[in-house]
Protein backbone atom coordinates (compact mmCIF):
# COMPACT_ATOMS: atom_id res chain seq x y z
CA UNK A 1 90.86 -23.79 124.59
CA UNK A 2 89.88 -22.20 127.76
CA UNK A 3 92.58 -19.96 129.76
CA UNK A 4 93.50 -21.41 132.94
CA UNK A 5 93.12 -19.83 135.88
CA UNK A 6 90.10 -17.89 134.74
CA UNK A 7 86.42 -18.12 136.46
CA UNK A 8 83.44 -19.77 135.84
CA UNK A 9 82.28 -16.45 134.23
CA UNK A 10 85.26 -15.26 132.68
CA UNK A 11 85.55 -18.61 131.42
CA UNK A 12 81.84 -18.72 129.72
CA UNK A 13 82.49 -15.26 128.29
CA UNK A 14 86.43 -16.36 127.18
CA UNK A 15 84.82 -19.79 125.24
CA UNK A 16 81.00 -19.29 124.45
CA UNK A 17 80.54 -15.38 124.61
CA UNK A 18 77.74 -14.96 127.16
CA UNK A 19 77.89 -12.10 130.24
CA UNK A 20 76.33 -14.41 132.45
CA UNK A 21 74.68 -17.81 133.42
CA UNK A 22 71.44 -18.85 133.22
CA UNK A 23 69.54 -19.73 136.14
CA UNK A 24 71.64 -22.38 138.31
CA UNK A 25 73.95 -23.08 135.58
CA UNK A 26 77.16 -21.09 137.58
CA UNK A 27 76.28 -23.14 140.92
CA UNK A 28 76.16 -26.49 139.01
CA UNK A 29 79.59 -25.70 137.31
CA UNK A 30 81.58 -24.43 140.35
CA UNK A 31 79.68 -27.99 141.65
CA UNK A 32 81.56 -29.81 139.46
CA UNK A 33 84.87 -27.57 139.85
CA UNK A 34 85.02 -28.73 143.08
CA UNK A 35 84.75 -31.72 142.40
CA UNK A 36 81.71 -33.23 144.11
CA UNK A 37 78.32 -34.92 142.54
CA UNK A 38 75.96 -33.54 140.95
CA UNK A 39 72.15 -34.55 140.10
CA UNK A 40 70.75 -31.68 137.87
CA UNK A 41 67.01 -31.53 136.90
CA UNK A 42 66.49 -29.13 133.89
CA UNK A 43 63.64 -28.93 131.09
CA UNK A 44 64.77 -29.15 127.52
CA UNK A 45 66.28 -25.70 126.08
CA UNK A 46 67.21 -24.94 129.79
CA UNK A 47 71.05 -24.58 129.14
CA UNK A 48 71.94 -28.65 130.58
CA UNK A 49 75.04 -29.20 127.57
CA UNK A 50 76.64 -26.16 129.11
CA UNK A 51 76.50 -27.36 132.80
CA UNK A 52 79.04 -30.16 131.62
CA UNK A 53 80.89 -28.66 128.69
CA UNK A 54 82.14 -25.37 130.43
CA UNK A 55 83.79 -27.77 133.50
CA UNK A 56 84.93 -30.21 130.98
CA UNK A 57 87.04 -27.53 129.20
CA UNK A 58 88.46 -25.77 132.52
CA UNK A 59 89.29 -28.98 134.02
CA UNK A 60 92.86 -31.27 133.47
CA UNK A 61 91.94 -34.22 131.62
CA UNK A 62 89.26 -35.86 129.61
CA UNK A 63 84.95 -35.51 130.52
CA UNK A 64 83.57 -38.62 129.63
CA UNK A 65 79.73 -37.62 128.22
CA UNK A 66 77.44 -40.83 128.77
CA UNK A 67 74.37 -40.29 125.65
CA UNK A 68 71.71 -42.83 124.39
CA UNK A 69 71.28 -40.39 120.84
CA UNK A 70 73.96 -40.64 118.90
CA UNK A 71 72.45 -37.75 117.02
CA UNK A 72 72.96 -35.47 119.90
CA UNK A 73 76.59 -36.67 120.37
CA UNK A 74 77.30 -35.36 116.74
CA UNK A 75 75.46 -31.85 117.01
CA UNK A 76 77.12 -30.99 120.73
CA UNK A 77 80.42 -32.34 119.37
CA UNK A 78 80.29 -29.98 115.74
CA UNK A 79 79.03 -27.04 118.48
CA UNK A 80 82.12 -27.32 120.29
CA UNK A 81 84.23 -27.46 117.35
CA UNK A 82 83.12 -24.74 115.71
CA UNK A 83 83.75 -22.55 118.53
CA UNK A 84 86.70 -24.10 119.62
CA UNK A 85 88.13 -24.32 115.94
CA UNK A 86 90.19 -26.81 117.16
CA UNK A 87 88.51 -30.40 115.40
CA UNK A 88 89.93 -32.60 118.32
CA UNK A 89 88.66 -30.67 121.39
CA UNK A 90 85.44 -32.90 121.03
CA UNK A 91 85.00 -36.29 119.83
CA UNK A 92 82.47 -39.18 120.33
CA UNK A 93 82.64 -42.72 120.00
CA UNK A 94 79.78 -44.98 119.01
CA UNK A 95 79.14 -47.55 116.30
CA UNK A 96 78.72 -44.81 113.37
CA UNK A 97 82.67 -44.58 113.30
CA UNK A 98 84.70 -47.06 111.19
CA UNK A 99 88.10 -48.57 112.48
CA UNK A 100 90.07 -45.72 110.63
CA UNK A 101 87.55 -43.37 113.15
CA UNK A 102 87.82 -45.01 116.20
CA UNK A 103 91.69 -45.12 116.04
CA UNK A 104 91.83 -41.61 115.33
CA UNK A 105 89.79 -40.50 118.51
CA UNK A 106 91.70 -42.84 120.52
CA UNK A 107 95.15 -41.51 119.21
CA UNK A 108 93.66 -37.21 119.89
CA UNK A 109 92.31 -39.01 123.97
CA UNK A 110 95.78 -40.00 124.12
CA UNK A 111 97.60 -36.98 123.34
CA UNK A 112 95.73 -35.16 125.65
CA UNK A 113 94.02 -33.26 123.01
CA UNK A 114 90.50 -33.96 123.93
CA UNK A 115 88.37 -32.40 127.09
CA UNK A 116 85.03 -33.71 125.88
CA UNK A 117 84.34 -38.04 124.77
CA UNK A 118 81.12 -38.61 124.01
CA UNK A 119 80.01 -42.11 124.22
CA UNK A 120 76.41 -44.39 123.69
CA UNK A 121 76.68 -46.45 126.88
CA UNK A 122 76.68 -49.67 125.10
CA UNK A 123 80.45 -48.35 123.60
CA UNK A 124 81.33 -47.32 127.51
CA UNK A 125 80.65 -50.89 128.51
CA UNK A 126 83.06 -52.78 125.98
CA UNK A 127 85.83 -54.35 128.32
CA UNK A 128 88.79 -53.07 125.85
CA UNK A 129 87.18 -49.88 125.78
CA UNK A 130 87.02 -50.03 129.73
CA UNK A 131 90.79 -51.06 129.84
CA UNK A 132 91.68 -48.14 127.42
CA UNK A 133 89.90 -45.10 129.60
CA UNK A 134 91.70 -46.56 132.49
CA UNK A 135 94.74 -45.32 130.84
CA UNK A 136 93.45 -41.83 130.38
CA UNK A 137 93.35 -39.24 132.77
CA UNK A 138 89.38 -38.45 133.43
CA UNK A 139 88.05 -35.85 134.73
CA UNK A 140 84.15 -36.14 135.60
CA UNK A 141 82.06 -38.41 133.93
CA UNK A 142 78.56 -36.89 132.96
CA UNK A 143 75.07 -39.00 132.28
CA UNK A 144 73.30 -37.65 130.35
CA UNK A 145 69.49 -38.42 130.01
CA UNK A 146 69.76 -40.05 133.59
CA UNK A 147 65.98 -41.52 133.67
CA UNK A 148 66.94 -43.98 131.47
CA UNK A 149 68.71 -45.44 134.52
CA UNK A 150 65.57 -46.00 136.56
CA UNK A 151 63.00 -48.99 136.16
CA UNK A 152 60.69 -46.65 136.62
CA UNK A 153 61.12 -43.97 134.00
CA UNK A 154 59.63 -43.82 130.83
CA UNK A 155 62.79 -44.36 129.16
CA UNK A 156 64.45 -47.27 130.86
CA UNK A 157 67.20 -48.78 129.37
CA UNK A 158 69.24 -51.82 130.65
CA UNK A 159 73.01 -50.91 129.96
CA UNK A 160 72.39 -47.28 132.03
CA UNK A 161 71.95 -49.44 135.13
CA UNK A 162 75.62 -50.66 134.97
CA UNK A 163 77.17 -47.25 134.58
CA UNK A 164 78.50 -46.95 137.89
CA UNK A 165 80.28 -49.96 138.22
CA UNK A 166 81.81 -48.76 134.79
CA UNK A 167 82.54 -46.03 135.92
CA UNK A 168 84.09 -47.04 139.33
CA UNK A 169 86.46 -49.63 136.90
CA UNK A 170 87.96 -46.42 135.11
CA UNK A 171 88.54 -44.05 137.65
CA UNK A 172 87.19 -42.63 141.08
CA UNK A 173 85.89 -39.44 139.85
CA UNK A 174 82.60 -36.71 140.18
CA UNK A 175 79.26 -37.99 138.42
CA UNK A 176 77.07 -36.21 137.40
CA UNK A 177 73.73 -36.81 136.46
CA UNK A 178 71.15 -34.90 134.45
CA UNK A 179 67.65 -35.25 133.22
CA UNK A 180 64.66 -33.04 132.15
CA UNK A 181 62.23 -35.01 134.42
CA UNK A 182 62.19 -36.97 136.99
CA UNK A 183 59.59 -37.86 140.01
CA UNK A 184 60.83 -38.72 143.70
CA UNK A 185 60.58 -41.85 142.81
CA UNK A 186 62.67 -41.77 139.59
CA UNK A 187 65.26 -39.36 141.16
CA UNK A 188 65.80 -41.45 144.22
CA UNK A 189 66.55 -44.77 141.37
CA UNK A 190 69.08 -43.13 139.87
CA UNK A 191 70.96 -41.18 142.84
CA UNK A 192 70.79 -44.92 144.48
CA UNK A 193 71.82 -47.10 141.52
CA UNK A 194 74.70 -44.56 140.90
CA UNK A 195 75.73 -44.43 144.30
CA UNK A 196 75.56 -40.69 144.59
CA UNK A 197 72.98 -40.36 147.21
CA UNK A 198 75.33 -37.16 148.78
CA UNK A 199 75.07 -35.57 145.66
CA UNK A 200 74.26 -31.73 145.01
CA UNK A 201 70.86 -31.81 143.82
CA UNK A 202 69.49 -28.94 141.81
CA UNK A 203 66.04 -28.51 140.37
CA UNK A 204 65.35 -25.85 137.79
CA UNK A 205 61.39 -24.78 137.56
CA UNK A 206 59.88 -25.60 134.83
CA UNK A 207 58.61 -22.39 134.81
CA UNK A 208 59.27 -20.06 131.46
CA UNK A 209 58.85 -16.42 131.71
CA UNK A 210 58.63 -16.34 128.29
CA UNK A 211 55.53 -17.97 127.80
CA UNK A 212 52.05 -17.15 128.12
CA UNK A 213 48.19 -18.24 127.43
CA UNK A 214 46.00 -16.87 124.83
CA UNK A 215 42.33 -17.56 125.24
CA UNK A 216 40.64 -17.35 121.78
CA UNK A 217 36.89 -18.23 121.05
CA UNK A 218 35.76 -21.51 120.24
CA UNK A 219 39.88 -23.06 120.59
CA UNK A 220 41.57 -24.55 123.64
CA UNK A 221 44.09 -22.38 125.18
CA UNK A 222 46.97 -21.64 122.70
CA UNK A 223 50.88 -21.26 124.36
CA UNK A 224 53.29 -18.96 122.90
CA UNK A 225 56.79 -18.63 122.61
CA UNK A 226 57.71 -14.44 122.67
CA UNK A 227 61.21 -14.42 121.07
């Protein structure tokens, strides 16, 4: 657990051991810190878990995390844990858990024990479910993989387009919203359908220093990845 009254960077040095941010990750935390919206735009490998974990763990109450992979809920929950050592900081709920499961996560939510919930938005959308969060003390809820709000993504899916009312049933709190693409057209969608049109928008290039092109005879142009 995260010392209060520390900084966004003493904080990320307290829990995760890095010196320092990467790219527009400490604006999009203190973002969140102060509790406004957020709509972050950042390739794959560009540091997005972080931009939502390190507020979830400062802030009072429970982050609700919003994924379609229920794969990536389980990895970014066991990451957590095993730095946190602490097997109820994290939990998710979707429909891999049996009863015994769910009851357990519900019981840790209750106790105050938990700073991250990870849920498939089909599991956010179940009406007891929405009466239960309503009990909890929330304190941001974060979307993750945000195109698959828009109609005109390449990832569209139905139940991401009622998110905000959802959301607006369980508490009035900060959304944010992040994605590794999106056009104008896609961004503006989402920002709309979630009703976060005054939200903080940050785009990270998709730009990596760390790459370069190698011409070679008689091949197309090769990247590579210097480690």
């Amino acid at each position: 657990m995260i010392q209060e009254g520390l900084s966004p960077k003493e904080a990320l040095k307290d829990y995760f051991g890095f010196n320092s941010f990467k790219g527009q990750q400490e604006e999009i935390v203190k973002n969140v810190l102060q509790g406004k919206n957020s709509f972050v735009i950042m390739p794959t490998g560009g540091g997005k878990s972080l931009c939502f974990q390190l507020p979830a763990l400062m802030l009072k109450g429970t982050a609700i995390v919003v994924s379609p992979l229920i794969a990536l809920m389980k990895n970014q929950v066991d990451v957590i844990r095993n730095i946190d050592g602490n097997h109820s900081i994290a939990h998710y709920l979707n429909s891999s858990l049996s009863k015994g499961d769910v009851k357990r996560v519900k019981e840790d939510l209750v106790d105050e024990k938990t700073k991250l919930l990870y849920v498939a938005p089909e599991t956010l959308t179940k009406e007891e479910n929405i009466a239960f969060f309503k009990s909890l003390t929330i304190s941001f809820v974060a979307i993750d993989e945000a195109h698959c709000i828009s109609e005109w993504g390449h990832d569209f899916r139905p139940e991401y387009r009622r998110l905000k009312t959802i959301v607006k049933q369980i508490a009035d709190v900060p959304i944010m919203a992040l994605t590794a693409t999106a056009t104008e057209k896609v961004q503006y969608d989402i920002q709309k359908n979630l009703d976060m049109m005054d939200a903080t928008v940050f785009k990270v290039s998709f730009n990596r220093p760390n790459l370069f092109y190698e011409v070679r005879p008689k091949t197309n142009n090769v990247i590579k990845d210097i480690v």
